[in-house]
Protein backbone atom coordinates (compact mmCIF):
# COMPACT_ATOMS: atom_id res chain seq x y z
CA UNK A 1 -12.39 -10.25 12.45
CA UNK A 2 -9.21 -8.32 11.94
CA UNK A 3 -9.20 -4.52 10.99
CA UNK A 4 -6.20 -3.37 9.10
CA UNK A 5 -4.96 -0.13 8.66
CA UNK A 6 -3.29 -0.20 5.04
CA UNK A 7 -1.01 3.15 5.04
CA UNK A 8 0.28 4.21 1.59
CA UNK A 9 4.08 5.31 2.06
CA UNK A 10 5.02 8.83 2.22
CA UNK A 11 6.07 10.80 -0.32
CA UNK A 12 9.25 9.15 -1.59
CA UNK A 13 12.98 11.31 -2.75
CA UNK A 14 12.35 10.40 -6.48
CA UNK A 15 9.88 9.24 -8.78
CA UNK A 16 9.18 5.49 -9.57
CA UNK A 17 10.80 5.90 -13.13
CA UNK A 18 14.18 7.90 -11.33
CA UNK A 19 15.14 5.05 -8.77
CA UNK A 20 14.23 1.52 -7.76
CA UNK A 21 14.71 1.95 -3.96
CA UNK A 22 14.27 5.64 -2.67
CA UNK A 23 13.51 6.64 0.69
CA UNK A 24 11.73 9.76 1.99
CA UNK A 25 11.98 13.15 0.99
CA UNK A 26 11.58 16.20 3.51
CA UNK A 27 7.73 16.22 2.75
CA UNK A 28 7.57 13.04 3.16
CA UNK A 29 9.48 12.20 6.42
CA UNK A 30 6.80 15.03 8.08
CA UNK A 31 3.90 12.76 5.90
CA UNK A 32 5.09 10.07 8.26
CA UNK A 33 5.30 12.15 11.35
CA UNK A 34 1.49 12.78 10.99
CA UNK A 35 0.36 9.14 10.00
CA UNK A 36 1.65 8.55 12.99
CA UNK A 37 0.34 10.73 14.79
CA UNK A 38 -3.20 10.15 13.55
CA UNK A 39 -2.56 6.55 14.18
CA UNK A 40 -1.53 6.82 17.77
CA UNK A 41 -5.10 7.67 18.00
CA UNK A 42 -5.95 3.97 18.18
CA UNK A 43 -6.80 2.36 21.50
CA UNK A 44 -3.82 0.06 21.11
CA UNK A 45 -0.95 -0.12 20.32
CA UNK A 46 -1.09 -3.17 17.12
CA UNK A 47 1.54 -5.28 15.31
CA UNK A 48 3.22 -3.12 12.51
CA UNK A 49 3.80 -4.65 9.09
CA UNK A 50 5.92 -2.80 6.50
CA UNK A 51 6.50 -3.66 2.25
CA UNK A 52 10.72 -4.20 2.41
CA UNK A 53 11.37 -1.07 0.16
CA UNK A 54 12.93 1.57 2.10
CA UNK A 55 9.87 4.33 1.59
CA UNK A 56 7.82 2.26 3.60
CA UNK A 57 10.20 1.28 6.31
CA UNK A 58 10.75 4.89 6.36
CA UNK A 59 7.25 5.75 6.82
CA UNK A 60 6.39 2.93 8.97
CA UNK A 61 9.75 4.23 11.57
CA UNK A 62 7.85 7.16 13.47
CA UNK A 63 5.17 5.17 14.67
CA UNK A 64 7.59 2.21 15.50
CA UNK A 65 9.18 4.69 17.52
CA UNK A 66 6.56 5.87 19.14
CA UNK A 67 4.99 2.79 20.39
CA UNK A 68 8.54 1.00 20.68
CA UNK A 69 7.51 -1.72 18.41
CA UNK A 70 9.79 -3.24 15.67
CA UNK A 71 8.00 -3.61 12.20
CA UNK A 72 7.91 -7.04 10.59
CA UNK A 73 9.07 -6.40 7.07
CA UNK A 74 6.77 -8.48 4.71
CA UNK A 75 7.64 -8.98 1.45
CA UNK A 76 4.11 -9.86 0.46
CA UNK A 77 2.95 -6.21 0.72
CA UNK A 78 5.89 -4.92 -1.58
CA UNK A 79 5.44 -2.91 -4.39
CA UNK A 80 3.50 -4.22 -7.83
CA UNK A 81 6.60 -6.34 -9.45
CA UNK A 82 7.51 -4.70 -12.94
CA UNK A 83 8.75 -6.11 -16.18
CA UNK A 84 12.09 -6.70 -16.81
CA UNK A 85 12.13 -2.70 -18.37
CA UNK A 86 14.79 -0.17 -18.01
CA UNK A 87 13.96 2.70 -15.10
CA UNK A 88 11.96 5.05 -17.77
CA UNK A 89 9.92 2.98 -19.31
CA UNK A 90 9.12 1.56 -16.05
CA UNK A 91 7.58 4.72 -15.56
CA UNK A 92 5.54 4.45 -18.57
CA UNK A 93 4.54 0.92 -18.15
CA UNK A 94 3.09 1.94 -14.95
CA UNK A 95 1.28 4.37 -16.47
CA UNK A 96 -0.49 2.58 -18.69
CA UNK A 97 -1.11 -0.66 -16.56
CA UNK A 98 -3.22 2.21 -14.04
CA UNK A 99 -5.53 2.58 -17.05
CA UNK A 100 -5.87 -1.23 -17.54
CA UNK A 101 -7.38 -3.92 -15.64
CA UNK A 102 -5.26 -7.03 -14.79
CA UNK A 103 -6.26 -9.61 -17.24
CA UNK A 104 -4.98 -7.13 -19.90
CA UNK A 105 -1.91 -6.01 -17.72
CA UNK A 106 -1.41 -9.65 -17.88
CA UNK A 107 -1.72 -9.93 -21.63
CA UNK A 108 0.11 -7.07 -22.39
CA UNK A 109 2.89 -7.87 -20.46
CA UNK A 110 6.54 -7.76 -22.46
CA UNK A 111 8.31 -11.17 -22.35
CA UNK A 112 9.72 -12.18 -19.04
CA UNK A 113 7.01 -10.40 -16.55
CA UNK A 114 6.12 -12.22 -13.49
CA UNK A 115 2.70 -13.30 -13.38
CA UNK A 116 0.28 -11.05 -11.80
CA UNK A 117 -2.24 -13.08 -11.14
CA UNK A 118 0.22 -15.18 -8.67
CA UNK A 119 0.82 -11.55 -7.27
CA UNK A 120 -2.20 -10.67 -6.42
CA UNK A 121 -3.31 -13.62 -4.87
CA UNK A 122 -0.21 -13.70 -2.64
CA UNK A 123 -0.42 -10.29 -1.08
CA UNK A 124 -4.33 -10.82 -0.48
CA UNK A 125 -3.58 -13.75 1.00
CA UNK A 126 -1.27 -12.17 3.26
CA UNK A 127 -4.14 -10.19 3.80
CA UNK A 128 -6.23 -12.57 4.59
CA UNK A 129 -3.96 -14.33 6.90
CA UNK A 130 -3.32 -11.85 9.80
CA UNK A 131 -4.79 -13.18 12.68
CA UNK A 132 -5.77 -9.87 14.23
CA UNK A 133 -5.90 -6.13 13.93
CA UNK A 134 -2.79 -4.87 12.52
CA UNK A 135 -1.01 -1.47 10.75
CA UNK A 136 0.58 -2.11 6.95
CA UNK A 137 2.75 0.01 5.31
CA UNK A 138 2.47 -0.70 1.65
CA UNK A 139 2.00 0.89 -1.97
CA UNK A 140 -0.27 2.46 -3.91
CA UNK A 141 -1.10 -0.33 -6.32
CA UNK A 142 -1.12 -3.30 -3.55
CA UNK A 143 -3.58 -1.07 -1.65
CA UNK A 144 -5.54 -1.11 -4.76
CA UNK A 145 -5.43 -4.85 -5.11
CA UNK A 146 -7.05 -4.93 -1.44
CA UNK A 147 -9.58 -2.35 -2.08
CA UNK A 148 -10.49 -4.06 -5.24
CA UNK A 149 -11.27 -7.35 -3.85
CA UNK A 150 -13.80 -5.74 -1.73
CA UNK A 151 -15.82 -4.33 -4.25
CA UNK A 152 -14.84 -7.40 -6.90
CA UNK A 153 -13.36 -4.97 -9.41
CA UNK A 154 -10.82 -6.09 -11.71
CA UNK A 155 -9.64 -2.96 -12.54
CA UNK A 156 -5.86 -2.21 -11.26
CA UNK A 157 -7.24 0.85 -10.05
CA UNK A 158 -10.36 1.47 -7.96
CA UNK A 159 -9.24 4.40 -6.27
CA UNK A 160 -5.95 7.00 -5.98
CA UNK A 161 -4.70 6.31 -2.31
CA UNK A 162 -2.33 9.75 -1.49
CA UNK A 163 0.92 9.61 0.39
CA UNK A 164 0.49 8.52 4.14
CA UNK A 165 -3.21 8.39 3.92
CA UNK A 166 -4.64 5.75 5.66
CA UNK A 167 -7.20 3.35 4.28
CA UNK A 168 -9.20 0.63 7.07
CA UNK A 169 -10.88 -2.70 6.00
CA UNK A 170 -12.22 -5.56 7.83
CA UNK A 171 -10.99 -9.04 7.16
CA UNK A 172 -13.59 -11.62 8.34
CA UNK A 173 -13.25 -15.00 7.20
CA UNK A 174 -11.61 -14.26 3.63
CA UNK A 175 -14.02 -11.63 2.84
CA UNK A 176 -12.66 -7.95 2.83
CA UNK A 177 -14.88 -5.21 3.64
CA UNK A 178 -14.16 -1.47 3.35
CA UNK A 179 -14.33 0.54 6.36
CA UNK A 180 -13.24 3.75 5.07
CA UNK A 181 -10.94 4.58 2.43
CA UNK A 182 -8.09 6.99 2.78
CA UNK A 183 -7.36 10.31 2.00
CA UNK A 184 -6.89 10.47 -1.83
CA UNK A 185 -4.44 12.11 -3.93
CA UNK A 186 -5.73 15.87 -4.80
CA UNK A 187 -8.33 15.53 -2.57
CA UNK A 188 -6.90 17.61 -0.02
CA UNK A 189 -8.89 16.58 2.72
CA UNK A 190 -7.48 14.84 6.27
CA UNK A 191 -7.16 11.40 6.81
CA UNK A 192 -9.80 9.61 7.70
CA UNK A 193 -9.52 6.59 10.51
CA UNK A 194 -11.32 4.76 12.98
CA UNK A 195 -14.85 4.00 10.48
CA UNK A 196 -15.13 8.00 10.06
């Protein structure tokens, strides 16, 4: 059994419908700061996995630091692929595919959209695949495709993961179980880790 510890990045400079690649902002370089923090709280020290986009390589860098490990970018964990859409409606397209579930996200799709079935399957595969306890830094929708195929919803969204809150499942044999799911946005509670 593997246990993964699936942080959502901090919070990012701009806004997904203002740039395609931001990094942190001041809030959310001291996001990271705690995450790691909280996460140095684990017995050992585990392999880090990060999405390729800079604001999780910039959330994932603190606890690198601290536990001298280099992150293996994976590009399996990125963020949600969009349609070929300007930066605005972007925005809105993501706004509307949260409401949706993925056949219909599918359907709705403009012309030229990857398919998000094949997504899906690839990043839970990656998922599936990692051959031990591990900490990902990924996104708030490809968290949502893991949390969803442990409670077999097909709804893009089963819950709202918040910046740097960390969310732990169990990976046994394909299956996914949740452990405990992160902090989530408004909730204004801490993060929750190790099966609290």
């Amino acid at each position: 059994m593997a246990t993964l510890y699936l942080v959502r990045h901090a919070k990012p400079a701009s806004a997904y419908g203002d740039s395609l690649d931001p990094g942190l902002d001041e809030v959310g370089a001291a996001q990271a700061v705690r995450a790691a923090e909280e996460l140095q709280a684990l017995p050992n020290r585990l392999p880090l996995y990060t999405s390729p986009l800079r604001r999780c390589r910039e959330t994932a860098r603190p606890l690198a630091e601290a536990w001298g490990v280099q992150p293996i970018v994976l590009a399996e964990i990125g963020e949600v692929p969009s349609p070929p859409l300007s930066l605005k409606e972007r925005q809105e397209w993501l706004r509307k595919a949260m409401t949706s579930d993925w056949a219909n996200l599918q359907a709705t799709a403009p012309a030229g959209s990857p398919d998000y079935a094949a997504w899906r399957s690839t990043l839970l595969d990656a998922v599936r695949a990692m051959a031990g306890d591990a900490v990902i830094f990924s996104h708030f929708i490809a968290i949502n495709v893991v949390v969803g195929a442990a409670v077999n919803s097909e709804q893009v969204l089963s819950f709202r993961p918040d910046h740097a809150s960390v969310t732990i499942v169990d990976v046994s044999e394909g299956d996914i179980a949740i452990r405990a799911l992160g902090r989530e946005v408004g909730s204004g509670e801490a993060g929750v880790l190790l099966g609290r």
